[in-house]
Protein backbone atom coordinates (compact mmCIF):
# COMPACT_ATOMS: atom_id res chain seq x y z
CA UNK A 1 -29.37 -14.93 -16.07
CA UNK A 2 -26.95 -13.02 -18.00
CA UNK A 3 -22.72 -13.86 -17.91
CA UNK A 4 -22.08 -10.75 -15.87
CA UNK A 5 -24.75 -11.11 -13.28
CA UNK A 6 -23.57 -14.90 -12.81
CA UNK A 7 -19.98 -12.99 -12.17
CA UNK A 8 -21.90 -11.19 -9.48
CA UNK A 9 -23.38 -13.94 -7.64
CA UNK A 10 -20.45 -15.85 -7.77
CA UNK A 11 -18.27 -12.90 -6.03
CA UNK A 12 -21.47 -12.33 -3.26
CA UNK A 13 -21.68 -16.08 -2.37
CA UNK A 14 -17.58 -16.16 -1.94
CA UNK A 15 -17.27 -12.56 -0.06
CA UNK A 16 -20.49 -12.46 1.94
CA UNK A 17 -19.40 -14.95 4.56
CA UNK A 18 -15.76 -13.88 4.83
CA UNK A 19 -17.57 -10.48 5.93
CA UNK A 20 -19.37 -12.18 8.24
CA UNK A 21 -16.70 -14.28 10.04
CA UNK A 22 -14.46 -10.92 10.61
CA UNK A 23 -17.32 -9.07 11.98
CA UNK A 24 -18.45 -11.60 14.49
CA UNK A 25 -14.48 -12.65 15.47
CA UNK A 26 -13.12 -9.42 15.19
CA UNK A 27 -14.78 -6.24 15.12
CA UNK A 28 -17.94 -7.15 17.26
CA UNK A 29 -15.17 -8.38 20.15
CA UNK A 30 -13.32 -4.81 19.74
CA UNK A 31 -10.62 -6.37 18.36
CA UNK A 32 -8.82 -5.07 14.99
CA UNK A 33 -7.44 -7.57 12.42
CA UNK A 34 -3.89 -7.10 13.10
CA UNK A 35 -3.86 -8.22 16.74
CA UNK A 36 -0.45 -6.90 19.46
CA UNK A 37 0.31 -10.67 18.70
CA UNK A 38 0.53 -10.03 14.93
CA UNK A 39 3.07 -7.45 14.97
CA UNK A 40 6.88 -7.90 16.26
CA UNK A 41 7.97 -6.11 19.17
CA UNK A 42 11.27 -4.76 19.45
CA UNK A 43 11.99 -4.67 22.98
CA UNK A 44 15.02 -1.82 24.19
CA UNK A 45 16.84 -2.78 27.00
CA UNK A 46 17.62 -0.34 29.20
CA UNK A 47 20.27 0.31 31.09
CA UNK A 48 20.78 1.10 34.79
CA UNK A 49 21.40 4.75 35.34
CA UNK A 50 24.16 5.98 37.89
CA UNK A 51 24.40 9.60 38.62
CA UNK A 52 27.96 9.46 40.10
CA UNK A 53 28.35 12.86 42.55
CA UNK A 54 32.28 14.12 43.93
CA UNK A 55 32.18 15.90 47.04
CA UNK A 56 34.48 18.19 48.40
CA UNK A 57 35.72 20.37 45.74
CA UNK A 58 36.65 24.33 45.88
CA UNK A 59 40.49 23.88 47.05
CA UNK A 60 42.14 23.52 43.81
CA UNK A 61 41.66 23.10 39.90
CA UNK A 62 43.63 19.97 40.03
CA UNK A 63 40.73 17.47 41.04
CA UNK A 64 38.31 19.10 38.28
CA UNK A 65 41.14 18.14 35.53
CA UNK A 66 41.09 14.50 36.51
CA UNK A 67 37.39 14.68 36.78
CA UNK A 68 36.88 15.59 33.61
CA UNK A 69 39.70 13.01 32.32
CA UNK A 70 36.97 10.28 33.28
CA UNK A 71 34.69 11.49 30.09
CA UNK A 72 31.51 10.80 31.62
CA UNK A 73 28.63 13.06 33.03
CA UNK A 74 29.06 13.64 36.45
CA UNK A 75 27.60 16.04 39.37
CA UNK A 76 29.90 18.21 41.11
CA UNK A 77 29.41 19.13 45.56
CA UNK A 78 31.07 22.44 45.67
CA UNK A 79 32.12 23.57 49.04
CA UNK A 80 30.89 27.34 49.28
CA UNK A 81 33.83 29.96 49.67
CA UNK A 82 36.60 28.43 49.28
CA UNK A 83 39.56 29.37 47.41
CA UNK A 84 38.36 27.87 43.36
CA UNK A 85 34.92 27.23 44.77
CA UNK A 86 33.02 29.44 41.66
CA UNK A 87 35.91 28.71 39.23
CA UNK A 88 35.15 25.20 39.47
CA UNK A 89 31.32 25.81 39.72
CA UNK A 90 31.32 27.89 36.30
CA UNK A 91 32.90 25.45 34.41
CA UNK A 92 31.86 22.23 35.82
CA UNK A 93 28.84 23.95 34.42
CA UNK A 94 30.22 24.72 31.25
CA UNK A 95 31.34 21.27 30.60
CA UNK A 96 27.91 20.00 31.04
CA UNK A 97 28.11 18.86 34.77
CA UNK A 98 25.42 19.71 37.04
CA UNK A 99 26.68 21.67 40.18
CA UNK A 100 25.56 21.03 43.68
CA UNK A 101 26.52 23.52 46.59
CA UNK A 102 27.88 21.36 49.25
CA UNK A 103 26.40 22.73 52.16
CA UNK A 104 28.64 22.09 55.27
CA UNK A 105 26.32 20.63 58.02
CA UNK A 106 26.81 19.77 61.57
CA UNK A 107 28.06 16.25 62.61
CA UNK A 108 27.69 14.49 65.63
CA UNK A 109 31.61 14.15 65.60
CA UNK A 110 33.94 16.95 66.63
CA UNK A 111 35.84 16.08 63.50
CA UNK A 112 38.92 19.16 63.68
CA UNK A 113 37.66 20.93 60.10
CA UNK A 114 34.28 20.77 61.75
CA UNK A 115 35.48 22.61 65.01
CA UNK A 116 37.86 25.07 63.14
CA UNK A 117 35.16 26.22 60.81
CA UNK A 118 31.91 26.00 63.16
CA UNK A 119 30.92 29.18 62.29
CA UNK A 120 30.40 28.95 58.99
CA UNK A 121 28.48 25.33 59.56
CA UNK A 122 24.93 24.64 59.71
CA UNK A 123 24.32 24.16 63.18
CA UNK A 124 21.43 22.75 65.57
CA UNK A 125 21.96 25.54 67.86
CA UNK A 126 21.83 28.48 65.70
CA UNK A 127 18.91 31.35 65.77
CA UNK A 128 16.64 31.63 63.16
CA UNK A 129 18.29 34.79 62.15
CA UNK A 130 21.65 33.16 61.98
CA UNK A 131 20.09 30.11 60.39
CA UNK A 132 18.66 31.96 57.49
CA UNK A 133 21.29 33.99 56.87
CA UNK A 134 24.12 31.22 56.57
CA UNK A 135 21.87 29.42 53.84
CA UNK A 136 21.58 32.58 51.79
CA UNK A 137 25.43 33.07 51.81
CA UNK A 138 25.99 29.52 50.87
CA UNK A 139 23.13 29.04 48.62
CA UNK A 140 23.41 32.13 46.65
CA UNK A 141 27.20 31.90 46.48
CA UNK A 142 27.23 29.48 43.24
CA UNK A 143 24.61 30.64 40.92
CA UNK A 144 25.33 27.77 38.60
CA UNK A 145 23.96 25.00 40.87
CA UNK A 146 20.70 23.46 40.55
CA UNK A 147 20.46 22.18 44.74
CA UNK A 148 22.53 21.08 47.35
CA UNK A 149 24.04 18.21 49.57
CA UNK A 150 25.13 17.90 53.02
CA UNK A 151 28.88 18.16 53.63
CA UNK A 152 28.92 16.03 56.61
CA UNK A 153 25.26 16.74 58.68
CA UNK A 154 24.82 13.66 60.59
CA UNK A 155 23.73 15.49 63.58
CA UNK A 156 21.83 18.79 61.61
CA UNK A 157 19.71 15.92 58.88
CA UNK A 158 18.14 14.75 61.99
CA UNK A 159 17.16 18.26 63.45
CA UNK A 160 13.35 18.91 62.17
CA UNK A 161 13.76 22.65 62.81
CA UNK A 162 17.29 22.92 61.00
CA UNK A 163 16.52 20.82 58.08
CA UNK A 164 12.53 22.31 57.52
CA UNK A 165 14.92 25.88 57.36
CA UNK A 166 17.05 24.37 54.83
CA UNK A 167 14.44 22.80 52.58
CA UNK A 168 12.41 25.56 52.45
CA UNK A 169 15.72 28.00 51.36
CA UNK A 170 15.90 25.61 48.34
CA UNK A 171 12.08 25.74 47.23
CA UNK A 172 12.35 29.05 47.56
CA UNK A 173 15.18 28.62 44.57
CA UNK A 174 13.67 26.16 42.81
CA UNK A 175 16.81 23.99 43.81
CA UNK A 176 16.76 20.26 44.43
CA UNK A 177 18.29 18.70 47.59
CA UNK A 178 20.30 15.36 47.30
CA UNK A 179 20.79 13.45 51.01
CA UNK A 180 24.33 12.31 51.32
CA UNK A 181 22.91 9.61 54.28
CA UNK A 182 25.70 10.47 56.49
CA UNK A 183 22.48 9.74 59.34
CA UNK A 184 20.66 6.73 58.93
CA UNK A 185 17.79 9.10 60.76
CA UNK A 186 18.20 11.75 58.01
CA UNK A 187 14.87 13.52 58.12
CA UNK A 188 15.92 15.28 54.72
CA UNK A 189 13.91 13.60 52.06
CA UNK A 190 10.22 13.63 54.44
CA UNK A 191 10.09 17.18 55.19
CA UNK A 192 11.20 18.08 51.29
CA UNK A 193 8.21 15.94 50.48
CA UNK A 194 6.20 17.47 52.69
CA UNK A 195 7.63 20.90 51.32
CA UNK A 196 7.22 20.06 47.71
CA UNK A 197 11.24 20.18 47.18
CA UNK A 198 12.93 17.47 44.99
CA UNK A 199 15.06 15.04 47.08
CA UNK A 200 16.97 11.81 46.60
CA UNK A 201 19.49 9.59 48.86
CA UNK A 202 22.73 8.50 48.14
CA UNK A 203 23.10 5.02 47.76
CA UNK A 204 26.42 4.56 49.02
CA UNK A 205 29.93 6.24 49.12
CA UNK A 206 32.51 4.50 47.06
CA UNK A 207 35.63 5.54 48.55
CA UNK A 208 34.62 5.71 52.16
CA UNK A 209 36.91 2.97 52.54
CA UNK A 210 40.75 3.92 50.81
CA UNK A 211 42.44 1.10 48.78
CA UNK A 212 42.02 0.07 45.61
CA UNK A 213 40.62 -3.27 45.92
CA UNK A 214 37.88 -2.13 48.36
CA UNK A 215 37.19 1.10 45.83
CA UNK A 216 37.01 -1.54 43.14
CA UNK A 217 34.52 -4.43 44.97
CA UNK A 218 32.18 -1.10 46.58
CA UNK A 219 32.04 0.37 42.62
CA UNK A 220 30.83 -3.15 41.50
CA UNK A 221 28.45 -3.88 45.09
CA UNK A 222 26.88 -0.36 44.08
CA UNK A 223 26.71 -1.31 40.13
CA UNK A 224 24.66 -4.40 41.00
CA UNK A 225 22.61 -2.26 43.41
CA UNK A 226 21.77 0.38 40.17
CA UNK A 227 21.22 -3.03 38.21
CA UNK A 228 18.52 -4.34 40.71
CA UNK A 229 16.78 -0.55 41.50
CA UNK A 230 17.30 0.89 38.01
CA UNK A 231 18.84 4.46 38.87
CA UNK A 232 21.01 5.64 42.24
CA UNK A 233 23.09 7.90 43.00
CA UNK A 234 26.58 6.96 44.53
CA UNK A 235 29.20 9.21 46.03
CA UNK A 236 32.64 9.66 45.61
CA UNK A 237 35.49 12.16 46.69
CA UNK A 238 38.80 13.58 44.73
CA UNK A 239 40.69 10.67 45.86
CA UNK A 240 44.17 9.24 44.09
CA UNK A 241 42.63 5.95 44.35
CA UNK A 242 39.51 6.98 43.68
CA UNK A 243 40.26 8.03 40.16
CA UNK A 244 42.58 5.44 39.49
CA UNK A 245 40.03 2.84 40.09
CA UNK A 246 37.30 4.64 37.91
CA UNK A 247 39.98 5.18 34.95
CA UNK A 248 40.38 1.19 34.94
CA UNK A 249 37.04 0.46 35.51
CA UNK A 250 34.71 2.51 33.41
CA UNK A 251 35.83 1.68 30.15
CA UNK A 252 34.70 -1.89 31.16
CA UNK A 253 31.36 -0.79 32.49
CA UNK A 254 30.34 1.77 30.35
CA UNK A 255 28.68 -0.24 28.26
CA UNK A 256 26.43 -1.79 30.66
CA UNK A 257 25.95 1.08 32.90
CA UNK A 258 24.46 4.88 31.89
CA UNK A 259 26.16 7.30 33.88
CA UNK A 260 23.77 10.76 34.25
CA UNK A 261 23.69 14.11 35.88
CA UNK A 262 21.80 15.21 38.74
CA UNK A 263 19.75 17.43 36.47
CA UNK A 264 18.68 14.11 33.88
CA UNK A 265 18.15 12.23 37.61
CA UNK A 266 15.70 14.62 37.78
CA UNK A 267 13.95 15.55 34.50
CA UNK A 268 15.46 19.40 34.68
């Protein structure tokens, strides 16, 4: 046998068998030769999301300045009609906050603003008539916003009729809904499943009690709440307190926590 076809032998006794023992380990089990195991993972943590919603505005400029002094996205709840109520709306929107109309609702308590401005409240007692038209003079007062909350409601979440009237305005708009929770027995977020409407729950207010401290330890009982469920939604109002406590206490958390609009809550 001649030098080179020795070379030749040599090289098929060595390779033949290596061929062999990938085939039968590897490729004839499906597997590829560089295994999951093979390569390093780098594994992104991610970080709770909080999509942090203020209530009550329209009455003055003031409370949008000290919103936007925070420097984080937020969600505005625009009270329809009032005095700033589209000046704040157009540039909450402008500054990259999502706009909700804040869509006054009946409670079960005669609360005085509820009783001095029943007729321009979502009521359990209206006609259809009356019904429809009060949610196309809210809804289609602040073109900017992408849904609505309930501005009080405990009593009108829990009405079937009312709140199938309301959902319905909204997918009609191609608006989402958020449920403040001001009823335990909200039936908000069913029927705008059953309706094919967007809808979440808020998780908690932050300022429904009014000091500091109890701000402070509700802001970190809600931030361990986002920590074990991944994304909520918490509510706050246009408070003194209320922004004191979030100017000391976001730089600390910011870090840790992702604060988002309504419209990233959503995928809009």
């Amino acid at each position: 046998m001649s030098k080179v076809g020795k070379i030749i032998l040599l090289i098929t006794i060595i390779t033949v068998p290596v061929i062999f023992y990938f085939y039968f380990n590897f490729l004839e089990k499906g597997k590829s030769f560089f295994t999951k195991d093979d390569t390093p993972s780098l594994k992104i943590e991610k970080k709770p999301q909080v999509v942090l919603i203020f209530d009550d505005l329209g009455e003055n400029l003031r409370e949008l300045k000290e919103i936007y002094a925070l420097k984080i996205p937020v969600t505005v709840a625009v009270i329809p009609h009032l005095r700033f109520s589209k000046n704040i709306a157009s540039i909450a929107s402008r500054c990259g906050y999502s706009v909700l109309v804040h869509l006054p609702m009946e409670p079960k308590e005669r609360l005085s603003s509820f009783l001095r401005y029943r007729n321009k409240f979502i009521t359990t007692d209206l006609s259809p008539r009356k019904l429809n038209y009060l949610l196309k003079y809210h809804l289609n007062s602040l073109r900017v916003a992408i849904g609505a909350n309930n501005h009080m409601g405990s009593k009108a979440t829990e009405d079937e009729r009312v709140m199938r009237a309301v959902i319905k305005a909204l997918r009609v708009r191609d608006m989402v809904f958020v449920d403040s929770k001001t009823s335990p027995n909200s039936l908000a977020c069913q029927i705008a499943k059953e309706e094919g409407v967007m809808c979440a729950e808020n998780s908690g207010f932050l300022d429904s009690r009014s000091s500091s401290q109890e701000i402070k330890d509700t802001l970190y009982n809600l931030l361990a709440k986002a920590d074990k469920e991944g994304k909520i939604i918490i509510i706050a109002h246009p408070k003194e307190n209320t922004f004191k406590v979030l100017k000391e206490e976001i730089p600390k958390i910011k870090e840790k926590i992702e604060f988002i609009t309504l419209k990233d809550y959503f995928g809009l």
